[in-house]
Protein backbone atom coordinates (compact mmCIF):
# COMPACT_ATOMS: atom_id res chain seq x y z
CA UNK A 1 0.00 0.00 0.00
CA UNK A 2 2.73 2.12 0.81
CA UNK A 3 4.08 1.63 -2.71
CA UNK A 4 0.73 2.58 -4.52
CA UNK A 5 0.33 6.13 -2.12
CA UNK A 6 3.25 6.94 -3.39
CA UNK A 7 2.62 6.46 -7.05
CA UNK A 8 -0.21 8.20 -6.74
CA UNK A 9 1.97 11.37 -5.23
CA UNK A 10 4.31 11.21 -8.07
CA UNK A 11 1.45 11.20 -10.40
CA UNK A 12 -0.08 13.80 -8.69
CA UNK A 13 2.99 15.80 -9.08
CA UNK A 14 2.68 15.17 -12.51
CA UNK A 15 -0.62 16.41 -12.89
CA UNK A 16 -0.23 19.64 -10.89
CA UNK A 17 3.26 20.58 -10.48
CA UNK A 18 4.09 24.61 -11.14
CA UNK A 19 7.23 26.47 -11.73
CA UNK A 20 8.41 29.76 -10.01
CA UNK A 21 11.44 31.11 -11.40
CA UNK A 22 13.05 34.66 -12.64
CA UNK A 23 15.61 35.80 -15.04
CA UNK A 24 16.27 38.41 -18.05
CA UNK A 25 15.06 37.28 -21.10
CA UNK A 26 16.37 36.31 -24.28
CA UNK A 27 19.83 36.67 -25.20
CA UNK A 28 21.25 36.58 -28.65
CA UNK A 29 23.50 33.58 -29.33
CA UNK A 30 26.59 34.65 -31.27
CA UNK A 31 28.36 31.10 -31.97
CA UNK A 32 32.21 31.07 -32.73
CA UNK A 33 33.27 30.36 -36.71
CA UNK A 34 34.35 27.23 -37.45
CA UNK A 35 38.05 26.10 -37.00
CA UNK A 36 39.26 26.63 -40.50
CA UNK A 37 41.98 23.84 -39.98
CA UNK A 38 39.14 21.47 -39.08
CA UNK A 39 38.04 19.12 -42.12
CA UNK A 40 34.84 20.68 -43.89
CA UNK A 41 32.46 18.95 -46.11
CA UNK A 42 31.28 21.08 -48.40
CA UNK A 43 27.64 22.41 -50.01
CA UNK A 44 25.33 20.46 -52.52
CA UNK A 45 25.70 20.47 -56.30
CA UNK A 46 28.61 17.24 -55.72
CA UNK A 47 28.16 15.23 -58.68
CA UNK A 48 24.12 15.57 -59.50
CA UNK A 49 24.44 15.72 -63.05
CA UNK A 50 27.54 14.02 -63.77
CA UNK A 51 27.68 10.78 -61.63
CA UNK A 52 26.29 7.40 -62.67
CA UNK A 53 23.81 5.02 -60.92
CA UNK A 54 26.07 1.93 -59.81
CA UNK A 55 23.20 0.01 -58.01
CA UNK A 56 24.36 -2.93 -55.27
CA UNK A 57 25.37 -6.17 -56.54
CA UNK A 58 24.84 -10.10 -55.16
CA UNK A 59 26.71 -10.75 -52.34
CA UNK A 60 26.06 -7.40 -50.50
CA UNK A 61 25.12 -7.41 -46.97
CA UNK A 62 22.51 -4.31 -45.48
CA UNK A 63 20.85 -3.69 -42.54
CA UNK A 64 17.92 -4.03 -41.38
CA UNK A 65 14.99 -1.77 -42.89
CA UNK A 66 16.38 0.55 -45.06
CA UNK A 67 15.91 4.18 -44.21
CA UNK A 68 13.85 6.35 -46.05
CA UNK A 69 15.91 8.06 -48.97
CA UNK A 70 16.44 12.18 -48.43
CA UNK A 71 17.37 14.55 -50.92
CA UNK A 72 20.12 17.04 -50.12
CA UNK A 73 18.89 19.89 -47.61
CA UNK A 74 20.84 22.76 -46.45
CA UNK A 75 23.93 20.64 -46.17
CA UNK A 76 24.83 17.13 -46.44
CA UNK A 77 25.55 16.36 -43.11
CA UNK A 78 22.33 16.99 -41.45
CA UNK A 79 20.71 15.22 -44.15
CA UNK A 80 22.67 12.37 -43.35
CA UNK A 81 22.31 12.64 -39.82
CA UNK A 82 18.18 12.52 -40.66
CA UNK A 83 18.25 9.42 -41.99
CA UNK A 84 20.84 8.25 -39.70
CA UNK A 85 18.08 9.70 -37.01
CA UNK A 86 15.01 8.33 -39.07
CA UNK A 87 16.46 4.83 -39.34
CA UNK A 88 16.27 5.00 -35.28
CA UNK A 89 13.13 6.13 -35.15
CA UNK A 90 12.04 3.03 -37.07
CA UNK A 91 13.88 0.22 -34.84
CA UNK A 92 12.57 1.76 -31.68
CA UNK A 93 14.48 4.55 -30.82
CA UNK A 94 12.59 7.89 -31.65
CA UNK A 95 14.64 10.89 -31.19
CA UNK A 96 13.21 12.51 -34.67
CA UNK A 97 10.87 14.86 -34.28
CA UNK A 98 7.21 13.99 -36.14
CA UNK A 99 7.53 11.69 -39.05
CA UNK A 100 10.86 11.50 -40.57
CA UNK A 101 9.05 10.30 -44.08
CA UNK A 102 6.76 13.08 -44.39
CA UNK A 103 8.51 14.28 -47.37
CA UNK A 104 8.03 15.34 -50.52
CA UNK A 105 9.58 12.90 -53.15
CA UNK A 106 11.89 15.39 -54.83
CA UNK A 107 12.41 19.29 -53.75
CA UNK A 108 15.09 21.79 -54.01
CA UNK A 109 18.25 21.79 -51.97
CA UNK A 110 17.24 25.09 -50.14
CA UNK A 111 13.97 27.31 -49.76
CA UNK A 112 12.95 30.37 -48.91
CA UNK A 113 9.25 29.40 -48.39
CA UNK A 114 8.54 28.75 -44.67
CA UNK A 115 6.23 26.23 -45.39
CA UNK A 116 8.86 23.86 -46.94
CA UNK A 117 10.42 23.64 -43.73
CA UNK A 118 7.02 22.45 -42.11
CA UNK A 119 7.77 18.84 -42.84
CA UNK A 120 10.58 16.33 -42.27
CA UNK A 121 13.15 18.82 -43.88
CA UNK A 122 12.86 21.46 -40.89
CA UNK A 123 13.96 18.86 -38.54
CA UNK A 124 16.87 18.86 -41.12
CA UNK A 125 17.20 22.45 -41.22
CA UNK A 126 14.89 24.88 -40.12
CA UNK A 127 13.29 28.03 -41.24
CA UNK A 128 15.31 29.76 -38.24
CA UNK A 129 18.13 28.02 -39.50
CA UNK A 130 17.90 29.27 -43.33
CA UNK A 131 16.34 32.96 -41.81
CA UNK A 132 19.75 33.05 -39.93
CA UNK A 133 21.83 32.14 -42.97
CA UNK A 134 19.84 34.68 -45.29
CA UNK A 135 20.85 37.51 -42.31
CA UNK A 136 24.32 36.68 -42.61
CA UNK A 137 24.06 36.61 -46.91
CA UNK A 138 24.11 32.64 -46.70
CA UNK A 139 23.27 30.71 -49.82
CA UNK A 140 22.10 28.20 -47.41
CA UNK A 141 20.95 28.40 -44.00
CA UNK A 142 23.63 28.77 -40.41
CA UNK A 143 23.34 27.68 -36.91
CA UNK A 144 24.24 31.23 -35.89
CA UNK A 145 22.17 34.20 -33.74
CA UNK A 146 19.08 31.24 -32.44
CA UNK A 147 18.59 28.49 -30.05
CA UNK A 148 19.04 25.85 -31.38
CA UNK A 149 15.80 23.74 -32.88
CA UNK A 150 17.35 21.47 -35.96
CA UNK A 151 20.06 18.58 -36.75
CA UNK A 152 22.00 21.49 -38.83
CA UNK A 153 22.07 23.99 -35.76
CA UNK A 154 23.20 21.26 -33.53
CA UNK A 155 26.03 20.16 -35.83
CA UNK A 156 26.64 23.76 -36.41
CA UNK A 157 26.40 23.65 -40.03
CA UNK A 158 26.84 26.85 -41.68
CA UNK A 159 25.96 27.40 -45.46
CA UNK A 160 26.01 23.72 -46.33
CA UNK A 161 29.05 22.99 -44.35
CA UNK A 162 29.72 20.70 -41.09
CA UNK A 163 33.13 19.97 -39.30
CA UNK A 164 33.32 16.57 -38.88
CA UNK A 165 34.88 17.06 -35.56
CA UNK A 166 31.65 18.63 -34.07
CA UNK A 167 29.73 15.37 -35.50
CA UNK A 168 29.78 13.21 -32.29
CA UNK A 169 28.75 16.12 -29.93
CA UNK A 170 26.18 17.28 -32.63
CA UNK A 171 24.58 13.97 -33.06
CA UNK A 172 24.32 13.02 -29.21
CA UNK A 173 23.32 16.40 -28.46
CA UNK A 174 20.39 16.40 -31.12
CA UNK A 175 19.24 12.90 -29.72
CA UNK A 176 19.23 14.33 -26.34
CA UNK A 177 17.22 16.98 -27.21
CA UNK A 178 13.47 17.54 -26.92
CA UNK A 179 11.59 19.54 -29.18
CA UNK A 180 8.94 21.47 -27.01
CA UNK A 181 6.86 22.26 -30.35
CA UNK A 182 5.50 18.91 -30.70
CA UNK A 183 3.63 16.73 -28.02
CA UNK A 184 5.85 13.87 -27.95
CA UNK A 185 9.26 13.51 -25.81
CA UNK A 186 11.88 13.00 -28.18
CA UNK A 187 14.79 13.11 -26.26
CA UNK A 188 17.05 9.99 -26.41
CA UNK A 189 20.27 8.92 -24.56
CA UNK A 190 22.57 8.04 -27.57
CA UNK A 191 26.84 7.74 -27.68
CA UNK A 192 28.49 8.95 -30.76
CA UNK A 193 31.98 8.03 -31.62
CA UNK A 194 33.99 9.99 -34.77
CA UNK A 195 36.99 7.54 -36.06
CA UNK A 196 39.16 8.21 -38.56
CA UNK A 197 41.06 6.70 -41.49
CA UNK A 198 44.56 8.44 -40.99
CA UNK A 199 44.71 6.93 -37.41
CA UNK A 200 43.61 2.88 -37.94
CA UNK A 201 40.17 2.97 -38.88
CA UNK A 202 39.69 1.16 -41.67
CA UNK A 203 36.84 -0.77 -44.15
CA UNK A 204 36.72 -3.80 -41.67
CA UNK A 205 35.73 -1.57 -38.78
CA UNK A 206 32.69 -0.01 -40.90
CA UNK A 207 31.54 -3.88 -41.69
CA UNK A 208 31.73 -4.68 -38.28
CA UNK A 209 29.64 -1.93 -37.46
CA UNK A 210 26.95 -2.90 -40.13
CA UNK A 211 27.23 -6.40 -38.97
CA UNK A 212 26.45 -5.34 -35.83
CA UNK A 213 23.08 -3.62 -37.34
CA UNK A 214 24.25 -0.36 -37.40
CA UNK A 215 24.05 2.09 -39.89
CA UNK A 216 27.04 4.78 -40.15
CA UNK A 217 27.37 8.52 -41.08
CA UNK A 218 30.38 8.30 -43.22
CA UNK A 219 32.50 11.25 -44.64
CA UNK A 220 33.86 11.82 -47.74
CA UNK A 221 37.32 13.50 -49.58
CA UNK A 222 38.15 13.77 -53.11
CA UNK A 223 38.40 16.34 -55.99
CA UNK A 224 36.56 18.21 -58.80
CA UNK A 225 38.05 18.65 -62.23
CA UNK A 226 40.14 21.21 -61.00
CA UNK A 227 41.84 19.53 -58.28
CA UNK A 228 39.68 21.50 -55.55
CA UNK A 229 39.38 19.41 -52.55
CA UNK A 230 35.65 18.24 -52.16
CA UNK A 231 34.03 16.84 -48.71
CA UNK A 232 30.17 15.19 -48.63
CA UNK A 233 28.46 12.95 -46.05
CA UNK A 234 26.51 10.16 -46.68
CA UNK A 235 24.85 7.50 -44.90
CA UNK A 236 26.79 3.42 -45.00
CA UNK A 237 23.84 0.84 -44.90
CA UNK A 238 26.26 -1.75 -45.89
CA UNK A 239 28.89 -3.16 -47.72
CA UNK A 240 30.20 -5.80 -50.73
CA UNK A 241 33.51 -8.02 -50.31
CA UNK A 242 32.37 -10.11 -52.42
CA UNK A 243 36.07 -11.46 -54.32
CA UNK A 244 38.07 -9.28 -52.13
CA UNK A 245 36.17 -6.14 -53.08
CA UNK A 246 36.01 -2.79 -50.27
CA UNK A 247 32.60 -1.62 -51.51
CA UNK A 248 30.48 0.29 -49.37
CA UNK A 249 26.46 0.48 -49.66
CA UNK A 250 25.30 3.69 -48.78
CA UNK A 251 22.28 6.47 -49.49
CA UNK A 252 24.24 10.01 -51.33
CA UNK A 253 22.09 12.28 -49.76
CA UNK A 254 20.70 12.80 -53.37
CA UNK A 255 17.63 10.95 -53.53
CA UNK A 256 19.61 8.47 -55.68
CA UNK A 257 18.35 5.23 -54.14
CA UNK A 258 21.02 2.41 -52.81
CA UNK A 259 24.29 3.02 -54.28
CA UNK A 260 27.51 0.85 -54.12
CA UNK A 261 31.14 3.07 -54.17
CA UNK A 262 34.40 1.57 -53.72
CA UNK A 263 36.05 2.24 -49.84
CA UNK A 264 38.27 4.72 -51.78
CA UNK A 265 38.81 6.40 -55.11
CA UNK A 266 35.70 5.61 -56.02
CA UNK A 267 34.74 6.63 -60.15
CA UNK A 268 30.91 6.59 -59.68
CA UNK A 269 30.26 10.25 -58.51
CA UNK A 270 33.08 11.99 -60.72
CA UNK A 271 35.27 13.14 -57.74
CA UNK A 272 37.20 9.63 -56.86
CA UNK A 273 35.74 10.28 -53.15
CA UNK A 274 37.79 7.84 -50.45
CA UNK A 275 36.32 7.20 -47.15
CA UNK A 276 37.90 9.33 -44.55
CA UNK A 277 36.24 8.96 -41.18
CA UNK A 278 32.90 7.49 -40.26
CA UNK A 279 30.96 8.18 -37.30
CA UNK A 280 29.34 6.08 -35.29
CA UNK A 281 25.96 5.98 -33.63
CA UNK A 282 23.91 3.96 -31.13
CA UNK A 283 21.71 3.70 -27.95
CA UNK A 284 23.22 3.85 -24.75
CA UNK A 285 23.15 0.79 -23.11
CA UNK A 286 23.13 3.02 -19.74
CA UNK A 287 19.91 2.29 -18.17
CA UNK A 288 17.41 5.02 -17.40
CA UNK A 289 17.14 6.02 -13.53
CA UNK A 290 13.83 6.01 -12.22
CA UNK A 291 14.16 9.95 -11.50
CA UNK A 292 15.76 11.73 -13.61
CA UNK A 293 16.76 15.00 -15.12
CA UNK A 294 17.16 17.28 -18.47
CA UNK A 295 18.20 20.54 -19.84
CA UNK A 296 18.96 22.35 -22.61
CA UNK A 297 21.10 24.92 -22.88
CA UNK A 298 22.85 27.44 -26.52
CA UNK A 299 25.99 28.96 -25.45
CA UNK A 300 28.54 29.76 -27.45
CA UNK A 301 31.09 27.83 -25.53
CA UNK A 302 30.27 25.28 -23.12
CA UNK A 303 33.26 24.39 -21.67
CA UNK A 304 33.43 27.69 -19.72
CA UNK A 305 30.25 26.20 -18.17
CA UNK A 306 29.62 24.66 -14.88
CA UNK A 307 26.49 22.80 -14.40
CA UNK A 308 24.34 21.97 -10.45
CA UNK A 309 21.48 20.72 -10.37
CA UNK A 310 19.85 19.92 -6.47
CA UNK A 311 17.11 20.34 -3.94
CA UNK A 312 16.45 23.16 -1.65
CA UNK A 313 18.67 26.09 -1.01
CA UNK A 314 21.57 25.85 -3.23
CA UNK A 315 23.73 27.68 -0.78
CA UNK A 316 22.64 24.59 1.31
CA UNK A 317 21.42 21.95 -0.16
CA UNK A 318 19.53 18.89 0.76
CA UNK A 319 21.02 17.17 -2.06
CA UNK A 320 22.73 18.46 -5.54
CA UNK A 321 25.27 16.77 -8.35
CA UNK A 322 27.40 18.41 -11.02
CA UNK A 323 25.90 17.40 -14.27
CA UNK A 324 28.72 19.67 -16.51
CA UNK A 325 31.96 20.27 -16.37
CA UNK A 326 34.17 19.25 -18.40
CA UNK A 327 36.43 21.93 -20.15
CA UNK A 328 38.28 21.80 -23.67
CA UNK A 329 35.58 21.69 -25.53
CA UNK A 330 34.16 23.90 -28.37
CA UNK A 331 31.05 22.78 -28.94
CA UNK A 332 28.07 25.34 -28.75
CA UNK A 333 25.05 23.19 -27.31
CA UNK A 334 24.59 21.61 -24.32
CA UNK A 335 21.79 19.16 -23.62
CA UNK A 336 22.04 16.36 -21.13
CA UNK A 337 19.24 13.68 -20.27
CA UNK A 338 18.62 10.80 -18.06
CA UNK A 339 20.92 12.38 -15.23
CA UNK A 340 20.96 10.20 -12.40
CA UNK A 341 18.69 12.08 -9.55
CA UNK A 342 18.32 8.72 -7.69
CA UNK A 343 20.23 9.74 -4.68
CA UNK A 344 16.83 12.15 -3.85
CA UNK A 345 14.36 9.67 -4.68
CA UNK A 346 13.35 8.97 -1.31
CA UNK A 347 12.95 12.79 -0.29
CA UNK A 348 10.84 13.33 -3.95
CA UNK A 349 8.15 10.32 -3.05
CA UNK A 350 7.77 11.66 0.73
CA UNK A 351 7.29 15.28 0.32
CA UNK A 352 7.58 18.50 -1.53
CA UNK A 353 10.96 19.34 -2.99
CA UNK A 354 12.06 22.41 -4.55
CA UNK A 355 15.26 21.76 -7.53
CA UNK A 356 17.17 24.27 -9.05
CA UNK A 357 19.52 23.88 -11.99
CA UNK A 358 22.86 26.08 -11.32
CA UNK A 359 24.98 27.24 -14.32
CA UNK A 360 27.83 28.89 -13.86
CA UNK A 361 29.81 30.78 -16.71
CA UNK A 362 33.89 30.91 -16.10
CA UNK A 363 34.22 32.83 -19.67
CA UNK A 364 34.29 36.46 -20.65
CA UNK A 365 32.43 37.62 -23.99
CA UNK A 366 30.55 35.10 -24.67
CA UNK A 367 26.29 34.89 -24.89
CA UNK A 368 24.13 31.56 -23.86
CA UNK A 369 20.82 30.75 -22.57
CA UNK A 370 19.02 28.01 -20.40
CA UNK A 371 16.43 26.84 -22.50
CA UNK A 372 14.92 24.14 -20.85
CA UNK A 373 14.97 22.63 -17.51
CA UNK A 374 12.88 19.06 -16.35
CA UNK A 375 12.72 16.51 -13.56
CA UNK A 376 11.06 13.12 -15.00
CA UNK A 377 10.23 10.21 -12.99
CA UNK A 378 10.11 6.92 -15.28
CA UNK A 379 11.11 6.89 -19.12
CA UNK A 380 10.44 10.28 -20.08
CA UNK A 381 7.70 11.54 -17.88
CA UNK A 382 7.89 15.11 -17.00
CA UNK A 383 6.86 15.72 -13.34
CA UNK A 384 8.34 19.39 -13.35
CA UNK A 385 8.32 21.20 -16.54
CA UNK A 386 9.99 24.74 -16.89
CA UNK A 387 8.06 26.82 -19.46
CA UNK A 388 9.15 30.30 -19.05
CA UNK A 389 11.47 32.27 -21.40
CA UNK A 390 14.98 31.43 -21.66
CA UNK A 391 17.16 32.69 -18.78
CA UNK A 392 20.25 34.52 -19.73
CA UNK A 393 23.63 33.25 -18.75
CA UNK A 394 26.05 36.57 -18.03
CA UNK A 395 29.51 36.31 -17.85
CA UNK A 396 31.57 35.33 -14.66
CA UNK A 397 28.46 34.74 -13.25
CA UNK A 398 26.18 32.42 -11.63
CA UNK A 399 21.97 31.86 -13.56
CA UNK A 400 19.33 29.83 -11.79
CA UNK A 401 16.31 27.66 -13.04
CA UNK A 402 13.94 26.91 -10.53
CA UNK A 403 11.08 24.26 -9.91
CA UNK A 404 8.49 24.18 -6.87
CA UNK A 405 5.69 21.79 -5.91
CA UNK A 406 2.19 22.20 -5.44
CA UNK A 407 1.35 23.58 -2.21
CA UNK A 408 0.46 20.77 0.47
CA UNK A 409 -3.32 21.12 -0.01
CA UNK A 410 -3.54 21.01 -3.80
CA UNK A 411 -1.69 17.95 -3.47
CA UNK A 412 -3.95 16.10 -0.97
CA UNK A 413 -6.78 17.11 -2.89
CA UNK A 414 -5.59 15.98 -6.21
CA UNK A 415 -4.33 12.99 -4.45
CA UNK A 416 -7.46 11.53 -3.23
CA UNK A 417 -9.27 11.98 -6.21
CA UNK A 418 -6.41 10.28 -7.75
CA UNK A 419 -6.42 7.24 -5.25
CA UNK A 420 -10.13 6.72 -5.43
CA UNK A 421 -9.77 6.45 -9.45
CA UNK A 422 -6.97 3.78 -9.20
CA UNK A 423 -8.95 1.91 -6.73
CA UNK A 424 -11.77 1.45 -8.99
CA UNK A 425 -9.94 0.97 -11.86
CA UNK A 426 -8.10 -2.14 -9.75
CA UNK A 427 -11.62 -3.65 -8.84
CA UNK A 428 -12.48 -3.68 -12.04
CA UNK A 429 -9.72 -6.26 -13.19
């Protein structure tokens, strides 16, 4: 019995728990360029009219369920990274906002119509995404001057362009993520990995990965006829050895269907692309804590950030862990889910708690902004929700997010009526 009442509180929290909390309001987001020395992959227009359909012969191997087929949008990474994202969705792991196949068969490469971002393609890219780029005179759109609310922004792709260094943090940032414009909690625990040719990786490592039913965001070098250096992203599904052969199955990002292209200097596409790095993607195998945090936060640097979260006073308080801080990196976006709140779990199911999420900026000149803060108890279930405006994080100083409960009466109100419906519903089985 003692196990049901307190159910029943949690679910009352659930049903009726408010937020008190104060801060300036929005801050611009002014994101640092991207580290020229760093590998880019490059805009669309790679090989759409010149390269020829080499379709995948006997003896291939693919995963399971092959994802749906996107045409390049706003960059080639992102598009990747959707049906990278979409494949996930489909085997049970749903960090894509909406329906990653609600898309038009064919459509340009970029838009200035806002309703051609409505669909599948603004979880790609978004219309603040492409608004941003057309600010900055952009042919394509930038992850620049918003918070971000796309796979480009979060991979901080700017006209077209991605660093494959800021893949890994941009993919298991994105997953982690929850879109507060639709209904449905998408945000996912996943661990990325970025490995590269140049140190070891090699064509056996991608088939292990497919043969472990994985499919992998691969990258791209070669050349154009002029002996410019060329960089694209697509998405291995699988692979052909087959007679010795280094063949790798993968979707172009240009609505081209399955294609097969050799591991390196492959003729297909007309730029002799080799396989340079591939990133890896998957579920953690971590397992969610029965209470449990989130938050989202766009700052231009997060490794200047330091991040609490606890109970009660935060000059005192009844229980708190660092859930950030780990310097060195450049990364711009910072969302973390699933963090272990177990250690309060007794305090949460006995009475009312008040948490706060502490962030603490160690940099000068730089912008940010908590976006979201939540407490969840179970897979996903939001028991304290903040829904104010973003909270700006100023320089050498400390920002607070705050949560409250219900006062004591609303709860044993909403609490009885709760109990007497679960009791009825029991009788009836």
């Amino acid at each position: 019995m003692k196990r049901v009442w307190g159910l029943l509180f949690v679910s009352v929290l659930a049903l009726a728990a408010m937020l008190a909390t104060v801060g300036p309001a929005w801050a611009d987001n002014k994101p640092k360029d991207i580290d020229p020395n760093s590998l880019i992959e490059g805009p669309a227009g790679i090989g759409l009219e010149t390269a020829t359909s080499h379709g995948p012969q006997t003896g291939s191997v693919l995963i399971s369920g092959t994802p749906a087929d996107y045409d390049w949008w706003n960059g080639c990474s992102p598009t990747a990274a959707g049906m990278l994202f979409g494949w996930w969705e489909e085997h049970g792991h749903d960090a894509f906002p909406g329906n990653h196949r609600n898309l038009p068969a064919t459509y340009p490469g970029t838009s200035t119509t806002q309703s051609d971002y409505n669909d599948a393609r603004g979880v790609i890219a978004s219309w603040a995404d492409k608004q941003s780029g057309v600010s900055q005179g952009l042919t394509y759109g930038s992850y620049k001057g918003h918070a971000p609310n796309c796979i480009a922004d979060f991979l901080r792709t700017s006209d077209g362009s991605t660093a494959r260094a800021d893949m890994a943090h941009g993919l298991e940032t994105f997953a982690a993520w929850d879109d507060r414009r639709t209904p449905v909690n998408e945000s996912r625990r996943f661990t990325a990995t970025t490995s590269y040719v140049s140190s070891g990786w090699n064509f056996a490592d991608y088939c292990a990965e497919i043969d472990a039913g994985r499919p992998v965001h691969l990258g791209l070098s070669g050349t154009d006829s002029k002996g410019n250096y060329v960089g694209h992203s697509v998405l291995g599904v699988g692979y052909n050895n087959t007679g010795g052969k280094q063949d790798v199955i993968l979707l172009t990002t240009w609505h081209w269907g399955l294609q097969e292209w050799q591991w390196s200097n492959e003729p297909y596409s007309g730029y002799d692309f080799s396989v340079y790095a591939g990133t890896m993607l998957q579920p953690s195998a971590t397992p969610t804590p029965h209470l449990s945090a989130y938050f989202s936060i766009a700052h231009t640097y997060i490794g200047d950030l330091t991040v609490t979260l606890g109970t009660g006073d935060p000059a005192h308080p009844d229980w708190s862990t660092v859930a950030w801080n780990r310097g060195g990196t450049s990364a711009d976006n910072l969302v973390l889910t699933d963090i272990d709140c177990s250690g309060v779990e007794s305090q949460f199911t006995s009475h009312d708690l008040t948490w706060f999420l502490k962030v603490t900026d160690s940099k000068t000149g730089d912008t940010g902004t908590i976006e979201d803060f939540q407490i969840r108890w179970g897979p996903g279930d939001s028991v304290f929700d903040y829904n104010g405006p973003p909270i700006a994080i100023l320089d050498n100083q400390t920002e607070y997010v705050y949560l409250a409960t219900p006062e004591p009466g609303t709860l044993t109100l909403l609490a009885l009526g709760c109990a007497a419906w679960l009791l009825r519903r029991r009788a009836r089985h």
